[in-house]
Protein backbone atom coordinates (compact mmCIF):
# COMPACT_ATOMS: atom_id res chain seq x y z
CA UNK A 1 -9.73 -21.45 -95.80
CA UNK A 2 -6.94 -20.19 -93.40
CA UNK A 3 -7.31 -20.04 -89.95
CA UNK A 4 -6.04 -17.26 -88.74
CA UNK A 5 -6.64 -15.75 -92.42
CA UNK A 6 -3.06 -14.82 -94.12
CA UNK A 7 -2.32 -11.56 -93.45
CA UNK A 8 -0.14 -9.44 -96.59
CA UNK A 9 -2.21 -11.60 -99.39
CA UNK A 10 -5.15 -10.69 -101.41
CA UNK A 11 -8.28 -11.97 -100.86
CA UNK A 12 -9.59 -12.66 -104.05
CA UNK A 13 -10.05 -16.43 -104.53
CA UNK A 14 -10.42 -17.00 -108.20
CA UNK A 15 -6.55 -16.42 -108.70
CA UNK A 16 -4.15 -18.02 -111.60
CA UNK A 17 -1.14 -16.65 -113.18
CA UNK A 18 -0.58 -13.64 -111.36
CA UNK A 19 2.11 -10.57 -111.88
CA UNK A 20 4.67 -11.46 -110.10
CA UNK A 21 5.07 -7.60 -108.61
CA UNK A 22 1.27 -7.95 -107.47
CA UNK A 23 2.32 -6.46 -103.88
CA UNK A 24 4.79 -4.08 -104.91
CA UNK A 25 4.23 -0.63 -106.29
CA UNK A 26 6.14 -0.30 -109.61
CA UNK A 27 10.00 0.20 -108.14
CA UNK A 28 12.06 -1.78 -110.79
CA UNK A 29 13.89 0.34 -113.78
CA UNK A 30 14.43 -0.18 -117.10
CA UNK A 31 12.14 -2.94 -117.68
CA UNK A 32 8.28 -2.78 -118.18
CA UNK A 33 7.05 -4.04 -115.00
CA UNK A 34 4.26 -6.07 -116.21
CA UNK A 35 6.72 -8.22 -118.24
CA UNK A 36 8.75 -8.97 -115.73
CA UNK A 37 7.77 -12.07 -113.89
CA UNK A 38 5.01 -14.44 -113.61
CA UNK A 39 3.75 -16.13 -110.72
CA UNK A 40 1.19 -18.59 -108.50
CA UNK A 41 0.13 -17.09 -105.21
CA UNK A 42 1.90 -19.50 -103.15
CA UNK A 43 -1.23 -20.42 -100.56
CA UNK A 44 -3.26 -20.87 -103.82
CA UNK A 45 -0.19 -22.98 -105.51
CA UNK A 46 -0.01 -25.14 -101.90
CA UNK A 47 -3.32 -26.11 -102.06
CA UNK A 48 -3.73 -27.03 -105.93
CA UNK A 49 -0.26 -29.36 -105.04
CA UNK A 50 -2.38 -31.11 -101.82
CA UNK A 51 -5.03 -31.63 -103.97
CA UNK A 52 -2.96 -33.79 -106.20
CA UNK A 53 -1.92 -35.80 -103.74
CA UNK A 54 -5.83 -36.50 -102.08
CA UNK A 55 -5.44 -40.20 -103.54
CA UNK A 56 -1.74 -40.54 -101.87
CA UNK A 57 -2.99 -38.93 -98.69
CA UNK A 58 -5.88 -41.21 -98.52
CA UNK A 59 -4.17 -44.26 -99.54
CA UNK A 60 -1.44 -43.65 -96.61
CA UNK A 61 -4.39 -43.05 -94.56
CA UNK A 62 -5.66 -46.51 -94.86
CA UNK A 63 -2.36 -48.60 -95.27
CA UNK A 64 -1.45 -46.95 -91.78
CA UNK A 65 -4.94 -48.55 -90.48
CA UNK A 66 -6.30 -45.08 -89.03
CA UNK A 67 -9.73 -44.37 -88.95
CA UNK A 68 -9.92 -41.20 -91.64
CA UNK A 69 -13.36 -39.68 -89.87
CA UNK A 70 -10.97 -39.22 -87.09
CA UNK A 71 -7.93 -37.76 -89.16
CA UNK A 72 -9.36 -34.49 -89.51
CA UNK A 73 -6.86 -32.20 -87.91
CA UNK A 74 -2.67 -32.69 -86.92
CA UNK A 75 -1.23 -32.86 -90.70
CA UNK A 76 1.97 -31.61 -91.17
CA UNK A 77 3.39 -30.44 -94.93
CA UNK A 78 6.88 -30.37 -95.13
CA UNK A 79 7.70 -28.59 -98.49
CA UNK A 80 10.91 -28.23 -99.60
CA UNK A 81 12.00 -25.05 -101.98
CA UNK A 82 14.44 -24.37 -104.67
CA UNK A 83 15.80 -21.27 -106.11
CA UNK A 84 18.21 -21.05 -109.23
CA UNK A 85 19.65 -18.74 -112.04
CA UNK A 86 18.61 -19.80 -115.58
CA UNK A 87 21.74 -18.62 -118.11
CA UNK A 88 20.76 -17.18 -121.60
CA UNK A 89 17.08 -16.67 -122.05
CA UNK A 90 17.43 -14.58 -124.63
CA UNK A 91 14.70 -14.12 -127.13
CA UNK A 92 16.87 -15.47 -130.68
CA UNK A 93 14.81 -13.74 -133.06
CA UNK A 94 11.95 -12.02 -132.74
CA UNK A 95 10.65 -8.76 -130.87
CA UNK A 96 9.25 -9.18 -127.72
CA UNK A 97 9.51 -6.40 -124.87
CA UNK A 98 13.08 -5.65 -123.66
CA UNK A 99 13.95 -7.93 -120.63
CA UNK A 100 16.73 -9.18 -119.05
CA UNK A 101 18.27 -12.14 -121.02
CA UNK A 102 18.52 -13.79 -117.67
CA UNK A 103 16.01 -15.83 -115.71
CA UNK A 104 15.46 -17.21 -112.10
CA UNK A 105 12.94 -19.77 -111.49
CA UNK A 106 11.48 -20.56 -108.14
CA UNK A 107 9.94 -24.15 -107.02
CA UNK A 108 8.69 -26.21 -104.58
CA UNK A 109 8.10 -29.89 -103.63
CA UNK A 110 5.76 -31.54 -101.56
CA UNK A 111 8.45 -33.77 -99.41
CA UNK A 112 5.80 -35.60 -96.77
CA UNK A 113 2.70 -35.31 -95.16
CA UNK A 114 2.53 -36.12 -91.67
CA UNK A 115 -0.52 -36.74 -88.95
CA UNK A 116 -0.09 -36.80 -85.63
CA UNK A 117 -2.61 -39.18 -83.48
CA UNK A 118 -4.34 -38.80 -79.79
CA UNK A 119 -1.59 -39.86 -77.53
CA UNK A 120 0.51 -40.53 -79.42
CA UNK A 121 4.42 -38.49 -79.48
CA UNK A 122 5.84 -39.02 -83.14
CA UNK A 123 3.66 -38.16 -86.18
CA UNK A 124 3.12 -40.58 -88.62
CA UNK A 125 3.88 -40.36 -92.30
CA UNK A 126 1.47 -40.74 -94.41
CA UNK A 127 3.17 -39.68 -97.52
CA UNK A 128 7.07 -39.22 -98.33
CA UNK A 129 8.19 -37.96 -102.22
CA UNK A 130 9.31 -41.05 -103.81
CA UNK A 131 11.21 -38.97 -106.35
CA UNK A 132 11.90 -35.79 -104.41
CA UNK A 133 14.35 -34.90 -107.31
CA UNK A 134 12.52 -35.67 -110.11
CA UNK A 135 11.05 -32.33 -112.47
CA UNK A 136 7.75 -33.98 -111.70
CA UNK A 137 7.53 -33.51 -107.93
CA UNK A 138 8.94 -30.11 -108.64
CA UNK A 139 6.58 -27.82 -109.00
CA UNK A 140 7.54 -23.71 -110.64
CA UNK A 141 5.92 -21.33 -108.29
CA UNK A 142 6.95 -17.87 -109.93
CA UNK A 143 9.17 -17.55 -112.75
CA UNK A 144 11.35 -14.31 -112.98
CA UNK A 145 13.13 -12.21 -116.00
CA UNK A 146 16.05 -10.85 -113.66
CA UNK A 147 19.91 -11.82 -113.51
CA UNK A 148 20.37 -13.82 -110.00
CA UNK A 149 23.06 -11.69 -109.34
CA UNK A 150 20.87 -8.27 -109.41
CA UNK A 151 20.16 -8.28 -105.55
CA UNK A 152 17.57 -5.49 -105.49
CA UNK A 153 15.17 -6.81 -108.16
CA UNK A 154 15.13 -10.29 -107.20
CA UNK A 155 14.88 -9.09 -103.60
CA UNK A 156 11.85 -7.00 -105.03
CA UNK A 157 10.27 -9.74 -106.67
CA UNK A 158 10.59 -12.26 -103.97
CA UNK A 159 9.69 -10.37 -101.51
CA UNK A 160 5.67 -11.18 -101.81
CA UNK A 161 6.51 -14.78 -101.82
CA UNK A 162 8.36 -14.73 -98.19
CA UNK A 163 5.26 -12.53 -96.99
CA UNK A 164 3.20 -15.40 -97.99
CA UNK A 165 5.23 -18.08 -96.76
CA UNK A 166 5.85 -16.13 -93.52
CA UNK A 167 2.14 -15.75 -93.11
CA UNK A 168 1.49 -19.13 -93.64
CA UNK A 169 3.84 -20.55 -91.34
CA UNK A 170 1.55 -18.64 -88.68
CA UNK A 171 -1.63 -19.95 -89.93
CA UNK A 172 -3.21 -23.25 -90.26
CA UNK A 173 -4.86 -24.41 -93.95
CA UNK A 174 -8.58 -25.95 -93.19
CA UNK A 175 -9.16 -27.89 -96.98
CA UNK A 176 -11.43 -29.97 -98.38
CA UNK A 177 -9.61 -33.77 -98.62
CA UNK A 178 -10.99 -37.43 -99.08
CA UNK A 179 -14.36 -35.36 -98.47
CA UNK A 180 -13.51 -33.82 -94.79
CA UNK A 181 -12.28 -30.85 -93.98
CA UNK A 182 -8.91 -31.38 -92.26
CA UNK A 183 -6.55 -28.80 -90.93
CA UNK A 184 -3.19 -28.80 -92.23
CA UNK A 185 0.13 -26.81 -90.95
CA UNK A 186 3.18 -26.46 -93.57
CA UNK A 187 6.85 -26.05 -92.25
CA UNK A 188 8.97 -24.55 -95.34
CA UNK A 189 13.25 -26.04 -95.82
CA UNK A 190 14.83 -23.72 -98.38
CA UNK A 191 17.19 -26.42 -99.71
CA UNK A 192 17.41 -26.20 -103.23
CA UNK A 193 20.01 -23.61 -103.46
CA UNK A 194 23.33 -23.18 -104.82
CA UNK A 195 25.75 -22.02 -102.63
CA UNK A 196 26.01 -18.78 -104.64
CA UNK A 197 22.06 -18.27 -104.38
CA UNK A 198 22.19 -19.20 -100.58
CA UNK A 199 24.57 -16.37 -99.99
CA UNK A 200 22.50 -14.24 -101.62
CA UNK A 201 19.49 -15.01 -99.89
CA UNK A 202 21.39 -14.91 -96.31
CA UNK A 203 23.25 -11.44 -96.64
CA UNK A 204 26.88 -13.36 -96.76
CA UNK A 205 29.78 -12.44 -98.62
CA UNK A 206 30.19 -14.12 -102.28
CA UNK A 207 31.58 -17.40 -102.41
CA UNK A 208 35.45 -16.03 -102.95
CA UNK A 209 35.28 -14.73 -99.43
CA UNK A 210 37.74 -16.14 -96.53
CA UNK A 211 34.31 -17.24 -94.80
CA UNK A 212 34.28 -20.31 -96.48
CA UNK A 213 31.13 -22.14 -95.34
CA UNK A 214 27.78 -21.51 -95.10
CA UNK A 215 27.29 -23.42 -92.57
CA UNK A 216 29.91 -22.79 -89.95
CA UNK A 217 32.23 -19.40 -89.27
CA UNK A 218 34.97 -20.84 -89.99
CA UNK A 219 37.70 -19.20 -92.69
CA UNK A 220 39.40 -21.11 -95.93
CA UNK A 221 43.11 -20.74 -93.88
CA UNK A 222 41.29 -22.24 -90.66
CA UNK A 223 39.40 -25.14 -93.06
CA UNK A 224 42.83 -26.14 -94.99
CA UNK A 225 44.31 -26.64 -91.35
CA UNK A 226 41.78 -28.44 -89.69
CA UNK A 227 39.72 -30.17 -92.55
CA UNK A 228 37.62 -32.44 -90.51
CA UNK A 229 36.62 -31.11 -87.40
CA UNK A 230 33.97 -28.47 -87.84
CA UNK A 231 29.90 -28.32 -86.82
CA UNK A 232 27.42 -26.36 -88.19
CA UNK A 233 26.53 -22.46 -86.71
CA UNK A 234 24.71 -20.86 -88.96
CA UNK A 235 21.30 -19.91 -89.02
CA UNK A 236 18.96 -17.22 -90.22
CA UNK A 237 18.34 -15.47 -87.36
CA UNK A 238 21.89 -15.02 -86.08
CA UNK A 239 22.56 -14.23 -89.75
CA UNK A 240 20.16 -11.29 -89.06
CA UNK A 241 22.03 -10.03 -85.76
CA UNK A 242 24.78 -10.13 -87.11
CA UNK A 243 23.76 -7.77 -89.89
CA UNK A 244 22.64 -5.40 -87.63
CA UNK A 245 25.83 -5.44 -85.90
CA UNK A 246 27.72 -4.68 -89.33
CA UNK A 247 24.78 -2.26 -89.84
CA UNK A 248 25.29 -0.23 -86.53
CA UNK A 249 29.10 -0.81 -85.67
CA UNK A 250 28.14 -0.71 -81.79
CA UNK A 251 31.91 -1.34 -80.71
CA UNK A 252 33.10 1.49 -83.02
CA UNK A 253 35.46 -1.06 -84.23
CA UNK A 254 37.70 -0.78 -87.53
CA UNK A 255 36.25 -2.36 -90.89
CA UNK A 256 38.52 -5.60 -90.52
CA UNK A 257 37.77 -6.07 -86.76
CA UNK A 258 33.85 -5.30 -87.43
CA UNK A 259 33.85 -7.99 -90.29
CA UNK A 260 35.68 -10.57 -88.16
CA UNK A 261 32.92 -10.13 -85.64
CA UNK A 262 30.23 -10.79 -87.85
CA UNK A 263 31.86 -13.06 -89.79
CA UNK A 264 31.16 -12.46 -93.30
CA UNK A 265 27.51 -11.06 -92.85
CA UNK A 266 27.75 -7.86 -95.05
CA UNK A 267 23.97 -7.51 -96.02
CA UNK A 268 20.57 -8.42 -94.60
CA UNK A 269 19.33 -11.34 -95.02
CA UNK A 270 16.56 -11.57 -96.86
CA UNK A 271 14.91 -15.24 -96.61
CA UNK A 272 15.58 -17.88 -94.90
CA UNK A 273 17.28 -20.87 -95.99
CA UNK A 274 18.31 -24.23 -94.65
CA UNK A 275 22.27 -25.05 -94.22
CA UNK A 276 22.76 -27.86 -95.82
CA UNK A 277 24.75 -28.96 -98.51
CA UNK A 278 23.90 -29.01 -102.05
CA UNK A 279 24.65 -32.25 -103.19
CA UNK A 280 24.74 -31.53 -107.49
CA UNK A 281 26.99 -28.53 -107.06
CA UNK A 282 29.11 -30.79 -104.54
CA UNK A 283 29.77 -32.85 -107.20
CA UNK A 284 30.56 -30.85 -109.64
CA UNK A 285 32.78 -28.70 -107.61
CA UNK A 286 34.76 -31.83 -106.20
CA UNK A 287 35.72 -33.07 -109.87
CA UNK A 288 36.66 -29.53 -110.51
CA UNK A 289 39.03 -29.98 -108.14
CA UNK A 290 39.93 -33.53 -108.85
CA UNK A 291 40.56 -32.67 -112.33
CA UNK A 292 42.87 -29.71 -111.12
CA UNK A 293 45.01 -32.68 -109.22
CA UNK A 294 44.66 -34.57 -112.48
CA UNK A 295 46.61 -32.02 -114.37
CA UNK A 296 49.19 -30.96 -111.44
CA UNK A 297 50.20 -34.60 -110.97
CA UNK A 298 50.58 -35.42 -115.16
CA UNK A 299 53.19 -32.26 -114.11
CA UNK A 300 54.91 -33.36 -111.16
CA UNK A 301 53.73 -30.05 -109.33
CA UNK A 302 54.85 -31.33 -105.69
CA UNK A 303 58.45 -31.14 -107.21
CA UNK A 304 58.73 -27.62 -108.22
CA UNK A 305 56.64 -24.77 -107.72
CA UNK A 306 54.87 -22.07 -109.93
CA UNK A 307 55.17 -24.05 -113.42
CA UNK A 308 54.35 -21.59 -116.27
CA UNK A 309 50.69 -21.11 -118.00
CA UNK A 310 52.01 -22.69 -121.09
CA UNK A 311 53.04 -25.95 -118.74
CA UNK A 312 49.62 -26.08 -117.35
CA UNK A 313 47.90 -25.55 -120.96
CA UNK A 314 50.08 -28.52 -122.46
CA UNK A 315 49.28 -31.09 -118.84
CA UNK A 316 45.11 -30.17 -119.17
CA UNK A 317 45.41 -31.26 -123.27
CA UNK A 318 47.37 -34.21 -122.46
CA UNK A 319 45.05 -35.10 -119.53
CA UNK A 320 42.10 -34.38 -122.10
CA UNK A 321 43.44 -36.37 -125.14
CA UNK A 322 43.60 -39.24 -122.74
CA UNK A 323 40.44 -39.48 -121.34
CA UNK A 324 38.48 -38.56 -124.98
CA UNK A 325 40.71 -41.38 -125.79
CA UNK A 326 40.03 -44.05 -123.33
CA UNK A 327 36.96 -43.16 -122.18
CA UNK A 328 35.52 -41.32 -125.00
CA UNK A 329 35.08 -38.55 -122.15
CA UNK A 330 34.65 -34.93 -124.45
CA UNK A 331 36.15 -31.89 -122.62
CA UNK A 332 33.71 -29.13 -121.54
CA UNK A 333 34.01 -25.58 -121.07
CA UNK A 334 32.65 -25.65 -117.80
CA UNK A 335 32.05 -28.72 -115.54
CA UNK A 336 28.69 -30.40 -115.42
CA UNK A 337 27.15 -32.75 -113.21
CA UNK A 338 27.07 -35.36 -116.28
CA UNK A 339 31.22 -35.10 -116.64
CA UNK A 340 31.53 -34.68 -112.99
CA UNK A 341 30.15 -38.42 -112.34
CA UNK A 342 32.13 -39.51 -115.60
CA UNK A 343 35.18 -38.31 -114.23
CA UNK A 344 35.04 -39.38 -110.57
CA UNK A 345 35.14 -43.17 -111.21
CA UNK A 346 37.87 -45.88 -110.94
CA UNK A 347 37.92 -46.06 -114.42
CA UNK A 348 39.09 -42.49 -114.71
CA UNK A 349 41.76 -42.57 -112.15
CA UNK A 350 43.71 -45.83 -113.48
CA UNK A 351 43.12 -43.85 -116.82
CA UNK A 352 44.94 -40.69 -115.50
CA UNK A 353 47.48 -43.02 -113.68
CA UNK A 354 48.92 -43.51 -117.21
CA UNK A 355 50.22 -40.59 -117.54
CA UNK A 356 51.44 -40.04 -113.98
CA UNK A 357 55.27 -40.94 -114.14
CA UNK A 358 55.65 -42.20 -110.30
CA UNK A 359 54.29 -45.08 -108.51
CA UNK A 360 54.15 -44.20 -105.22
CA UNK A 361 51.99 -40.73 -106.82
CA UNK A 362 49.91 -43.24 -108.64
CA UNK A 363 48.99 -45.06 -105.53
CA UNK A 364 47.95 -41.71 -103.34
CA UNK A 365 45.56 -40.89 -106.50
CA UNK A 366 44.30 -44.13 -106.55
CA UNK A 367 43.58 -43.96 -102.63
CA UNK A 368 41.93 -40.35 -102.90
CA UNK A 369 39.57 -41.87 -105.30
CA UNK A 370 38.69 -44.66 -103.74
CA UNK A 371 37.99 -42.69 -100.45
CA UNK A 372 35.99 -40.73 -102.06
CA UNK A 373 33.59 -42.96 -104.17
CA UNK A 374 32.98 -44.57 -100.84
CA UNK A 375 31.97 -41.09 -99.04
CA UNK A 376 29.80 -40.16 -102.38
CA UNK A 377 26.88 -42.04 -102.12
CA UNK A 378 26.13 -40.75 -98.56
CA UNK A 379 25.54 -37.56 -99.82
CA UNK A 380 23.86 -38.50 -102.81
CA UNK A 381 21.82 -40.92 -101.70
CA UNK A 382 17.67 -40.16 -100.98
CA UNK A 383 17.97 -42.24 -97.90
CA UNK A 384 21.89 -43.14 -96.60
CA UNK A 385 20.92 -45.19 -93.38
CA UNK A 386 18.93 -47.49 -96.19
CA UNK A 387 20.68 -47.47 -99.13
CA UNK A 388 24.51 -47.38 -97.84
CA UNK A 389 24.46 -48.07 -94.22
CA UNK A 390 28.08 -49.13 -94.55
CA UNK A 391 29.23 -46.00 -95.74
CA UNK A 392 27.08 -44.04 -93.78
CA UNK A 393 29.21 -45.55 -90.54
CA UNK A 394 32.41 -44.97 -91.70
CA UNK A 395 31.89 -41.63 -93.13
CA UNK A 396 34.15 -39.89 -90.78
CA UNK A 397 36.90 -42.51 -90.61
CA UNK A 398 36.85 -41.64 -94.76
CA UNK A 399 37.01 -38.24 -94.45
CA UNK A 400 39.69 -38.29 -91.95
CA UNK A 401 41.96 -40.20 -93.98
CA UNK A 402 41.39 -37.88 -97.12
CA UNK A 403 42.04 -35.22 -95.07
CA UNK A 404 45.33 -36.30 -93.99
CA UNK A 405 46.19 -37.62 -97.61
CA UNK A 406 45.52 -34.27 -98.78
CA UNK A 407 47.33 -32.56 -96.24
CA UNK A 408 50.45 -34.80 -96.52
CA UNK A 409 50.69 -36.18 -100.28
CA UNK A 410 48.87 -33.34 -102.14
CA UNK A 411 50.06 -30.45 -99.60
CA UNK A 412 50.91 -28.70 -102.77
CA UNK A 413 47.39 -27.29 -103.52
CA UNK A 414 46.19 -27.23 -100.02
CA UNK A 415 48.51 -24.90 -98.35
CA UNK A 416 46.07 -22.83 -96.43
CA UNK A 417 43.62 -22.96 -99.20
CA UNK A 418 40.74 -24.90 -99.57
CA UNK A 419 38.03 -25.32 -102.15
CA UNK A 420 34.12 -24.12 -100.17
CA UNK A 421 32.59 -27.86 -101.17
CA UNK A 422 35.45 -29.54 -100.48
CA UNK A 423 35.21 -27.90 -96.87
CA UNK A 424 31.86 -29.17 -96.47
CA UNK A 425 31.46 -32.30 -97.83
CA UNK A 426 34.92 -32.89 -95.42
CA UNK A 427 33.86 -31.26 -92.47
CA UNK A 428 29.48 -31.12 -92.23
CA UNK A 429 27.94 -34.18 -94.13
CA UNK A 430 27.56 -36.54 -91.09
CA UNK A 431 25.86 -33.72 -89.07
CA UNK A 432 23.82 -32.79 -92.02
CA UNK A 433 22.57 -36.43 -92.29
CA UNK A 434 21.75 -37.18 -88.90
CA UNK A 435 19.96 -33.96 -88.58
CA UNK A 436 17.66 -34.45 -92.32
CA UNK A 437 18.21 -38.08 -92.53
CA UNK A 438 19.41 -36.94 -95.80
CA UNK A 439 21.38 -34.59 -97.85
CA UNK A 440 20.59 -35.96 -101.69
CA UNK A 441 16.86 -35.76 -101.37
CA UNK A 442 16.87 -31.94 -100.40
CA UNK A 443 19.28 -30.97 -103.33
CA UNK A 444 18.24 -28.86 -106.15
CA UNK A 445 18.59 -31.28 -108.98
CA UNK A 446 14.75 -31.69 -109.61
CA UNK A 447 14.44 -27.42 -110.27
CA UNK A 448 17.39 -28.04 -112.39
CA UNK A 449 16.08 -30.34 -114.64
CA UNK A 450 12.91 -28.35 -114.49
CA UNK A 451 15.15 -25.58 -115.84
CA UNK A 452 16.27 -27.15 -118.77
């Protein structure tokens, strides 16, 4: 039961798989409706995934000593949820109704479970995810035939799921646990985003835009200048004002001047998301880039400028052959988070160093590396003040001295350009961690894996 009830959901208790446009009048083309999308009504969906856990809850009842005939009411769910594109879903053979051959597939995870006690401040956790990346703790919520680019039907589909969630936010759940009723309240992080997804969801530009971040205003000349020093400003509500100054023009100003005041904010946003940092696409976009540098230092690039596309073509095979050769390393069409941790080892840099003619360039590679498997594992770590406290200290000393290697050694490529996750995991990660106590555990990887 739901105290206030939820306003903008059905009533009807004995729900399972339901249409995922239950809420919406038929409004999307082309496609028939009903085959569309699928989903759990997220209240219903909550409470199945509490029920689960009644053993967990219970046990962290009793290794915290507290009386659970007292524990009735104070729980706090803290449920972190994902959002990504699926690629080709197409149907291979075989003649099922005509639907996009894309997919999007929307999860969440139970993170921890909280009680707070009579007089005392701080709750007390009674359950944290072990694996909050793991398919297992990730659980699909409503899956969706639609391209994550098409704004209007995923906004359409979506849009019961953020009524519910908004109406449970306001609400408290009263369920049946350990064989007491106790009253639970849920606070919802939407991590599990890409950065492309999260600028869907929060009406920015897409992710070529000179608003560079997601989580702070500035632009990709300001970010290649100052690479360090930047905290975070973003949030969903001032993502909203702003749209409604873009929306309204108040100041009569010109197109440029109106878009520099709002800073990017071109559409409304449409459900709110945490800024954080995405730690699996961090990856894979930093060895993007570190593969890049791989290929303009085989060439000498900080010699000459604007070598030809045949050049670059003959440096990426060369850098290629040698590391199928030496570390049986196959080249893919486009990055993945399995080459990107390949690639972004020791091993791979003295590898690369073979084929880079000069010594003193072999050294600044081997330095940028080094830098940066120390920073790594505070982002991808579940818990950084635990598992790399070291690293976790000297974060900003590390990314200081990358950021002047890069803006000294490897000036070349970072001439008032810089790459949007190389921006962050420079400029935000330490804030990010002392705010979450974590950046890794919030990524998306376990609705990725779900994916597959």
């Amino acid at each position: 039961e739901w105290q206030p009830a939820l306003k903008n959901v059905s009533s009807s208790w004995d729900v399972g798989i339901i249409d995922g446009l239950s809420g919406w009048t038929t409004s999307v083309d082309d496609v028939p409706a009903d085959t569309i999308s699928r989903r759990f009504r997220y209240d219903v969906a909550l409470v199945s995934a509490l029920k689960d856990l009644e053993e967990d809850i219970m046990e962290g009842l009793r290794e915290r000593e507290l009386d659970d005939s007292i524990c009735t009411s104070g729980f706090t769910v803290v449920v972190k949820e994902s959002c990504d594109g699926m690629g080709d879903v197409s149907e291979k053979h075989g003649s099922g109704p005509a639907v996009p051959e894309k997919a999007v597939r929307f999860s969440f995870t139970i993170m921890s479970i909280s009680i707070r006690v009579e007089g005392e401040d701080d709750g007390i956790t009674i359950f944290q995810e072990p694996k909050p990346n793991s398919e297992l703790s990730c659980r699909p919520l409503c899956l969706m035939f639609v391209d994550e680019s098409d704004h209007e039907t995923l906004t359409a589909i979506l849009g019961p799921v953020v009524a519910e969630r908004k109406a449970m936010t306001e609400s408290r759940l009263i369920l049946s646990v350990g064989g007491l009723l106790r009253s639970f309240r849920f606070f919802f992080r939407g991590t599990g985003y890409d950065e492309k997804m999260v600028r869907e969801m929060e009406g920015l530009e897409a992710s070529g835009s000179t608003y560079v971040c997601t989580l702070c205003d500035s632009t990709r000349a300001e970010a290649s200048q100052n690479m360090v020093l930047h905290s975070i400003t973003r949030n969903h509500n001032e993502n909203l004002e702003r749209y409604e100054i873009w929306r309204t023009n108040p100041f009569s100003e010109s197109a440029d001047e109106l878009r520099d005041r709002v800073k990017g904010v071109s559409a409304k946003p449409f459900k709110e998301t945490q800024p954080t940092l995405d730690a699996l696409h961090c990856d894979i976009g930093n060895a993007t880039e570190f593969y890049k540098i791989f290929q303009d230092e085989i060439g000498e690039v900080y010699q000459r400028s604007n070598p030809s596309r045949e050049e670059r073509r003959r440096w990426r095979s060369t850098l290629d052959k040698q590391l199928r050769k030496q570390l049986k390393l196959k080249p893919v069409m486009r990055m993945n988070g399995n080459y990107a941790r390949r690639l972004m080892t020791r091993e791979a840099v003295d590898v690369v160093c073979g084929l880079v003619p000069s010594e003193e360039r072999r050294e600044a590679l081997q330095k940028l590396m080094d830098l940066y498997l120390q920073m790594k594992p505070v982002w991808r770590s579940t818990c950084p003040s635990r598992d790399c406290p070291d690293q976790l200290c000297q974060y900003s000393y590390n990314s200081q001295q990358f950021a002047d290697l890069l803006s000294t050694t490897f000036k070349y490529r970072y001439d008032g350009k810089i790459t949007n996750y190389l921006h962050k995991t420079l400029a935000h990660v330490p804030e990010i961690v002392e705010r979450d106590g974590s950046i890794g555990a919030w990524a998306s990887e376990g609705n990725e894996s779900g994916n597959k």
